[in-house]
PDB file of N, CA and C in Angstrom:
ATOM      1  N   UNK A   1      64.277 -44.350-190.801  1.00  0.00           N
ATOM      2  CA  UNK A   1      64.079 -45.780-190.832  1.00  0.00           C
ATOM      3  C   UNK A   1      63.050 -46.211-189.777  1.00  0.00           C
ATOM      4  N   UNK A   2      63.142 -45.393-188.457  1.00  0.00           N
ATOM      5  CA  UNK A   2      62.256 -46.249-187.294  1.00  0.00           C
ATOM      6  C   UNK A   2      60.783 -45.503-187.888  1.00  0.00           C
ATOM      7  N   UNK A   3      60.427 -44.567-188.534  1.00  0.00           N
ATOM      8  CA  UNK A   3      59.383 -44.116-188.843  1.00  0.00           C
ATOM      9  C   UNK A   3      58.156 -45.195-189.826  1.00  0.00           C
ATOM     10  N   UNK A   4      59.340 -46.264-190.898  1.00  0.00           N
ATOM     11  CA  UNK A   4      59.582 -47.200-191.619  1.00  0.00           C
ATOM     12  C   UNK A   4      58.372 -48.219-190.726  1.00  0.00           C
ATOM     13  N   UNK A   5      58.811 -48.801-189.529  1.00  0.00           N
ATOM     14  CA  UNK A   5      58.571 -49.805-188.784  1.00  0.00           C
ATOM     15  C   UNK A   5      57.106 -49.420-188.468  1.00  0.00           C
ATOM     16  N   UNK A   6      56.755 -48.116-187.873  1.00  0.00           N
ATOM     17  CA  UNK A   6      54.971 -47.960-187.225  1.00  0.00           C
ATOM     18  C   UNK A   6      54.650 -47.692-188.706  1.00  0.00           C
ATOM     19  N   UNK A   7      54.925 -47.568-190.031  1.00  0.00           N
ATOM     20  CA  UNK A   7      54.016 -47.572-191.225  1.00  0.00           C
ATOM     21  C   UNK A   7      53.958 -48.590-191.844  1.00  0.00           C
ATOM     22  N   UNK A   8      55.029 -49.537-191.645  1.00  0.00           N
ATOM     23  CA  UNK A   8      54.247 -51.108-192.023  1.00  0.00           C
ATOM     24  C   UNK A   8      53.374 -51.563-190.963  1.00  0.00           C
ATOM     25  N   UNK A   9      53.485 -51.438-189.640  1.00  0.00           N
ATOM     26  CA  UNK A   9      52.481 -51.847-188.610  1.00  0.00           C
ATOM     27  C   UNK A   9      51.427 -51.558-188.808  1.00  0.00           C
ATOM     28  N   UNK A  10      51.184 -50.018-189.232  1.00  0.00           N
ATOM     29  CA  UNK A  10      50.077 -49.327-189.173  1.00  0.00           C
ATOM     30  C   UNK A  10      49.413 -50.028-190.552  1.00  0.00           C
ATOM     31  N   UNK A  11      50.094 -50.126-191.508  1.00  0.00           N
ATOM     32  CA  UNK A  11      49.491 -50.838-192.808  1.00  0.00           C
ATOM     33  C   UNK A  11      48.962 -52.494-192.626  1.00  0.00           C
ATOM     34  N   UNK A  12      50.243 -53.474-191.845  1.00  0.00           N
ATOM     35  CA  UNK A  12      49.648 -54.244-191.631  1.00  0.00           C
ATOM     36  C   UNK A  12      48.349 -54.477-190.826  1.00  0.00           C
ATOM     37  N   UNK A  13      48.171 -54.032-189.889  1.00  0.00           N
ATOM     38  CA  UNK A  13      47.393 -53.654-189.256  1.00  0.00           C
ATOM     39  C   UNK A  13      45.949 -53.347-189.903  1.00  0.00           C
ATOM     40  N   UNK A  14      45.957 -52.424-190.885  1.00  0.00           N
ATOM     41  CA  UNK A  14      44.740 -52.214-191.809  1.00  0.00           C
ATOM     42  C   UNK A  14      44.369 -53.349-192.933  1.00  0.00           C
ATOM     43  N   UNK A  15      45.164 -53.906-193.075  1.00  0.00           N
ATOM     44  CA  UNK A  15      44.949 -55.094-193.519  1.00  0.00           C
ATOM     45  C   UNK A  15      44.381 -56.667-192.863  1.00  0.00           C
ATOM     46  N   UNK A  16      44.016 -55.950-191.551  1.00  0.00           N
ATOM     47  CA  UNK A  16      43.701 -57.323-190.709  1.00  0.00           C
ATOM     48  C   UNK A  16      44.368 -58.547-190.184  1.00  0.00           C
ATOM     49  N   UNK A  17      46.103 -57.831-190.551  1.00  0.00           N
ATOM     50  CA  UNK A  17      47.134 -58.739-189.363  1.00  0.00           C
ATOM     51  C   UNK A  17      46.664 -58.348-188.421  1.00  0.00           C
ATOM     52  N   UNK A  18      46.961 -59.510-187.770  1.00  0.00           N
ATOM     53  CA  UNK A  18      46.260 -59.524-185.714  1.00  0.00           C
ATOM     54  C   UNK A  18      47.473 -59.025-185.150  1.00  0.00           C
ATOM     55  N   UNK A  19      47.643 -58.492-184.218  1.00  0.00           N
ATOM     56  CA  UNK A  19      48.485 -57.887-183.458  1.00  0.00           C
ATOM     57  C   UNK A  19      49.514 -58.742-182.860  1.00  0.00           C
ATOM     58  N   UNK A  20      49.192 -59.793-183.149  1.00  0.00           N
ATOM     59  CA  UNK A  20      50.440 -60.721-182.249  1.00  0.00           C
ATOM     60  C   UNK A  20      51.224 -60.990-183.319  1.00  0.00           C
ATOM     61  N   UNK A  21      50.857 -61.374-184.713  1.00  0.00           N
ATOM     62  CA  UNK A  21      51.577 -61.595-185.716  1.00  0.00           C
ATOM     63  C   UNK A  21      52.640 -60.349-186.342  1.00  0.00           C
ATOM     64  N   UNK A  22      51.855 -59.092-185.687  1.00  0.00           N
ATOM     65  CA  UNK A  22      52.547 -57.581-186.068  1.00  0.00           C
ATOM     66  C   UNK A  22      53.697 -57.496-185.276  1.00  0.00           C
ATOM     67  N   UNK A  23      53.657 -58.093-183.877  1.00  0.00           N
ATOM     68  CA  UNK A  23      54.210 -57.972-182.766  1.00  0.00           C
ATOM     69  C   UNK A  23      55.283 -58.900-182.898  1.00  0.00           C
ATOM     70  N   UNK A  24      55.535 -60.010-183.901  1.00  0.00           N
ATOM     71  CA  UNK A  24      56.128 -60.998-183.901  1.00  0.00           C
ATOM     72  C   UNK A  24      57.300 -60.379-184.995  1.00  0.00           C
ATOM     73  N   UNK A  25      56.424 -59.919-185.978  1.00  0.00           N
ATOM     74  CA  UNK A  25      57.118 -59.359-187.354  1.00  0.00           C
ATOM     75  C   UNK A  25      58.180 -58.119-186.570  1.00  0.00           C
ATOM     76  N   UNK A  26      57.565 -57.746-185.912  1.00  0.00           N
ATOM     77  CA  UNK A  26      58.273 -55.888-185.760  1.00  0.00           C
ATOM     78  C   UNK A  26      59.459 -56.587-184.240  1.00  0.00           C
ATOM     79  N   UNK A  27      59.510 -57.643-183.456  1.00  0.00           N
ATOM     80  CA  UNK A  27      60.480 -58.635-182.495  1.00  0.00           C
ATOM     81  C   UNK A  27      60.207 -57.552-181.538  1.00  0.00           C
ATOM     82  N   UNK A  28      58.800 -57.661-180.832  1.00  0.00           N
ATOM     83  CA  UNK A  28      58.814 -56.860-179.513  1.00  0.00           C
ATOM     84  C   UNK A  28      58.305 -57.726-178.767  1.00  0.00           C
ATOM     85  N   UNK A  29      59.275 -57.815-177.602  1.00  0.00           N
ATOM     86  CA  UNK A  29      58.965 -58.489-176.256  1.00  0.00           C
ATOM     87  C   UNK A  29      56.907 -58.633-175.877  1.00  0.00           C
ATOM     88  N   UNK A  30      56.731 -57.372-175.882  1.00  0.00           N
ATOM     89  CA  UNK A  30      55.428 -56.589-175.472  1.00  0.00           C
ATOM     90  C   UNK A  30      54.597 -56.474-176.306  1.00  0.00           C
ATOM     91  N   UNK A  31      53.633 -56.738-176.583  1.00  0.00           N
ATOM     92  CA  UNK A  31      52.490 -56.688-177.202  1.00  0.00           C
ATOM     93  C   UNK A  31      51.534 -55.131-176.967  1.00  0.00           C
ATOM     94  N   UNK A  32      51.859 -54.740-175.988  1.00  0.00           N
ATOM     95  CA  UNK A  32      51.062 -53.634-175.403  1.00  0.00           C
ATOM     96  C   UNK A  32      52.032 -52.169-176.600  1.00  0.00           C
ATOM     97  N   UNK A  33      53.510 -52.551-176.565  1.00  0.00           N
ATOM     98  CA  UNK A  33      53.979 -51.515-177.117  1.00  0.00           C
ATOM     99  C   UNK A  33      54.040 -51.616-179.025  1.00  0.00           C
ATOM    100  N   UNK A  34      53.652 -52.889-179.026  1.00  0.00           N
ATOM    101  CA  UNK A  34      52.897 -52.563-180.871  1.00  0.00           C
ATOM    102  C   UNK A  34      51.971 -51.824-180.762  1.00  0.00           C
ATOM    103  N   UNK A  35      50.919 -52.589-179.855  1.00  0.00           N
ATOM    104  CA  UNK A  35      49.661 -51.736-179.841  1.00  0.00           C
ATOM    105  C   UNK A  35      49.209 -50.487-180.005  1.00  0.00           C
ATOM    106  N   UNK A  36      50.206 -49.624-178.619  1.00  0.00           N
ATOM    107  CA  UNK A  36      49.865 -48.438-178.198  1.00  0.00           C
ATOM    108  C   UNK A  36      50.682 -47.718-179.001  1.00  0.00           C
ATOM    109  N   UNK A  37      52.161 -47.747-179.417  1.00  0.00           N
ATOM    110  CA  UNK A  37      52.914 -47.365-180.442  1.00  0.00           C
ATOM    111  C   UNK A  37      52.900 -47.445-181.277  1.00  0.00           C
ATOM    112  N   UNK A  38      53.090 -48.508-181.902  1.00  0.00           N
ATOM    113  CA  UNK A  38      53.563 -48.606-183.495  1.00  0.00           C
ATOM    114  C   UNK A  38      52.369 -48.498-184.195  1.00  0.00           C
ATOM    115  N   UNK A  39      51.285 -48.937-184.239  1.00  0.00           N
ATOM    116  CA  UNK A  39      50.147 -48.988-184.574  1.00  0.00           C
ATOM    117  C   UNK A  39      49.112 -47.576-184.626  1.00  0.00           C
ATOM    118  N   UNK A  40      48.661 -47.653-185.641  1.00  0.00           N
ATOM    119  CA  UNK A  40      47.943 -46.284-185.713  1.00  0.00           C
ATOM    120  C   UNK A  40      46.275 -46.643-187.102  1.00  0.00           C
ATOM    121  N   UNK A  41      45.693 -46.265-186.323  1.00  0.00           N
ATOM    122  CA  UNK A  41      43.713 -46.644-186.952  1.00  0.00           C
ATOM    123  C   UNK A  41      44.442 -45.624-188.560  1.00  0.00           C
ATOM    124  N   UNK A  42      44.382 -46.092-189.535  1.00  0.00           N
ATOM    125  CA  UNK A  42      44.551 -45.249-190.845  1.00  0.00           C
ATOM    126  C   UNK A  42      43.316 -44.808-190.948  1.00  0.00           C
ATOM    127  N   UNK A  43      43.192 -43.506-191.663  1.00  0.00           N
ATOM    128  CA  UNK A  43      41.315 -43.036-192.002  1.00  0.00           C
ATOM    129  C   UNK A  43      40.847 -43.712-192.651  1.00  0.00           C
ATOM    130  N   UNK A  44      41.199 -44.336-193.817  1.00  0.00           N
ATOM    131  CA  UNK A  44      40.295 -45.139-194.900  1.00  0.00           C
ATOM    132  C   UNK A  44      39.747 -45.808-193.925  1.00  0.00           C
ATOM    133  N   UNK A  45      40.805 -46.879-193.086  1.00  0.00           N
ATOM    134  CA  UNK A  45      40.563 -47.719-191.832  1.00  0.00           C
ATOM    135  C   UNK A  45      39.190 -47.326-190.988  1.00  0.00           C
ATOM    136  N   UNK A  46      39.153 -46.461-190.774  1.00  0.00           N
ATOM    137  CA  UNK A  46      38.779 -45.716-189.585  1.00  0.00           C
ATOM    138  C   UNK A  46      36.876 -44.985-190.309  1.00  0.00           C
ATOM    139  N   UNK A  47      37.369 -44.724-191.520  1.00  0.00           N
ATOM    140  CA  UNK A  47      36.103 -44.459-192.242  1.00  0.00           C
ATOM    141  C   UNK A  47      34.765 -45.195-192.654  1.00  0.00           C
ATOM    142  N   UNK A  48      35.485 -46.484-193.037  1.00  0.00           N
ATOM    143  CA  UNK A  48      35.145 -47.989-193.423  1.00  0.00           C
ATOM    144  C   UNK A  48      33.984 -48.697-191.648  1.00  0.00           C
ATOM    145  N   UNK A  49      34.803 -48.117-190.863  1.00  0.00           N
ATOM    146  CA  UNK A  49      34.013 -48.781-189.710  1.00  0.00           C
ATOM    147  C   UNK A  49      32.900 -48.100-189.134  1.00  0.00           C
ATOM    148  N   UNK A  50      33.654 -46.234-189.441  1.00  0.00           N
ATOM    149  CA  UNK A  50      31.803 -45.573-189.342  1.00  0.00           C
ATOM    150  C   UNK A  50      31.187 -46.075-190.560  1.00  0.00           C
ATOM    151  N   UNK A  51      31.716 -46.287-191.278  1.00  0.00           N
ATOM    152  CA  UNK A  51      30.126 -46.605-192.222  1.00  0.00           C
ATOM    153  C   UNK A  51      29.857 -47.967-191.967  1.00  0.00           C
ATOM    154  N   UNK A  52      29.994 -49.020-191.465  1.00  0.00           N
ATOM    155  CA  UNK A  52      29.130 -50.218-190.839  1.00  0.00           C
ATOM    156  C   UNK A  52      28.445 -49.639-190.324  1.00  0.00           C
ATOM    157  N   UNK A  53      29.367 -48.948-189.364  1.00  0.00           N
ATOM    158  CA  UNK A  53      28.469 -48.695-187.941  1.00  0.00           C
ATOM    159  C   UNK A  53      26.817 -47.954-188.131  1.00  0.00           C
ATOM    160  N   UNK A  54      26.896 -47.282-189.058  1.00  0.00           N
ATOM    161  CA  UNK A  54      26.057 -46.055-189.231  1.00  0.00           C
ATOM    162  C   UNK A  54      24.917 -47.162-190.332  1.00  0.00           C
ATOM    163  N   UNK A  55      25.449 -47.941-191.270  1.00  0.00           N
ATOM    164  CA  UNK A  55      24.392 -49.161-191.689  1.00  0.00           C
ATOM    165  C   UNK A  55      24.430 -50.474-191.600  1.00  0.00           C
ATOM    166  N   UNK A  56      23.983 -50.576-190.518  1.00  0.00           N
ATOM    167  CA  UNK A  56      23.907 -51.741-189.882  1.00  0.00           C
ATOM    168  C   UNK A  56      23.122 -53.061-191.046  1.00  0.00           C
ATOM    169  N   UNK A  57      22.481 -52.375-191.771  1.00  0.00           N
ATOM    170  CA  UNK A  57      21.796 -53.311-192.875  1.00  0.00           C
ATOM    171  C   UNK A  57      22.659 -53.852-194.596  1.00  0.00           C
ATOM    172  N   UNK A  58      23.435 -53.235-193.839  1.00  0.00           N
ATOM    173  CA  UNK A  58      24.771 -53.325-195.186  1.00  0.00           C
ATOM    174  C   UNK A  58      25.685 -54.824-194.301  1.00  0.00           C
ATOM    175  N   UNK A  59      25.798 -55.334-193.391  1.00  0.00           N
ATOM    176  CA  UNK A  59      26.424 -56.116-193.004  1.00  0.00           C
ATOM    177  C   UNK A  59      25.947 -57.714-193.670  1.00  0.00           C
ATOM    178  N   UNK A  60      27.224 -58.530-194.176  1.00  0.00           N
ATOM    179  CA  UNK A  60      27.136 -59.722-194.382  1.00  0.00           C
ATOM    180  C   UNK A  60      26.288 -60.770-193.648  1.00  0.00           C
ATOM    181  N   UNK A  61      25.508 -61.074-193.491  1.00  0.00           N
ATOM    182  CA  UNK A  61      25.150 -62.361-192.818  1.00  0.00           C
ATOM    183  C   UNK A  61      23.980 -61.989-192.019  1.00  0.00           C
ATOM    184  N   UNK A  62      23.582 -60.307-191.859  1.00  0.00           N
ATOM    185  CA  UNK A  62      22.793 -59.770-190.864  1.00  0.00           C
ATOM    186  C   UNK A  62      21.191 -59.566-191.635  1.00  0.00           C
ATOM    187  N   UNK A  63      20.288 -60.064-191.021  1.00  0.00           N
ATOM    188  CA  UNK A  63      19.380 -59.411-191.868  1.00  0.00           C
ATOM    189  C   UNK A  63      19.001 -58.158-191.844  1.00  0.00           C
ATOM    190  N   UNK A  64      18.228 -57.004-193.098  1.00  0.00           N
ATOM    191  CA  UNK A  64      18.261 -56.093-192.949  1.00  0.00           C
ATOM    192  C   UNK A  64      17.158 -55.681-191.634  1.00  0.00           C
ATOM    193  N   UNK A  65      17.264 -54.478-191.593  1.00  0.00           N
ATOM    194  CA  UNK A  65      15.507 -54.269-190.101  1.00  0.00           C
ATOM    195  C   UNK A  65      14.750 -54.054-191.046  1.00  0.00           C
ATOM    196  N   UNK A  66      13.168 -54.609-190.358  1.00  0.00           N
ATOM    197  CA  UNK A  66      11.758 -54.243-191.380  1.00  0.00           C
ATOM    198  C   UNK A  66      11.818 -52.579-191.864  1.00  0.00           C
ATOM    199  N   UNK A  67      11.318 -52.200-192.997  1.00  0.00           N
ATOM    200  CA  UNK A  67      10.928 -50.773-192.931  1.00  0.00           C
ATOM    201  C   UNK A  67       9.396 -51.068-192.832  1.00  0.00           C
ATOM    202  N   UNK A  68       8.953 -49.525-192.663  1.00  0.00           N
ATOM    203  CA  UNK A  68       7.160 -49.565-192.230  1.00  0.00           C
ATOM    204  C   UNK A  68       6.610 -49.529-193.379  1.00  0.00           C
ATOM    205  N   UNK A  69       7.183 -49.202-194.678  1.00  0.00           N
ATOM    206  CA  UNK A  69       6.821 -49.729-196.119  1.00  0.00           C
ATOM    207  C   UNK A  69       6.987 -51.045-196.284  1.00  0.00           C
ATOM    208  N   UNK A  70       7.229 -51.723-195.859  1.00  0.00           N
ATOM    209  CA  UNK A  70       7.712 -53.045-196.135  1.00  0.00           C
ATOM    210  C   UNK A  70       6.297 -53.897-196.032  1.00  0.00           C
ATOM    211  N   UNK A  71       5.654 -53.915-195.425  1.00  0.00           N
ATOM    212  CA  UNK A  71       4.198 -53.854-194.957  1.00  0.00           C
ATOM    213  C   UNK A  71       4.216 -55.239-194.630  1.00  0.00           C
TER     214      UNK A  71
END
């Protein structure tokens, strides 16, 4: 069952509940011990952010960088 509790965290969590709302749901005093405990980066999670990271020209709202073809 307690295994139950860090895999909805960890899910909510990948879903872009904020940590205080996780922290509220799961009734911990501490915010630090959702965090560091219950909570865990899922790979999809975790995959999704190297690939921003790695194309920066794929981001919403950002413009892309010139290429040197672009002329």
């Amino acid at each position: 069952m307690h295994d139950l509790r860090h895999g909805a965290a960890s899910l909510a969590h990948s879903a872009n509940a904020d940590i205080k709302t996780i922290q509220h749901q799961l009734g911990h005093a501490n915010i630090r011990v959702t965090a560091d405990i219950y909570t865990t980066v899922l790979p999809p999670a975790a995959r999704k952010v190297a690939r921003k990271a790695t194309r920066p020209d794929e981001h919403p709202g950002r413009k892309p960088h010139a290429r040197a073809s672009d002329g």
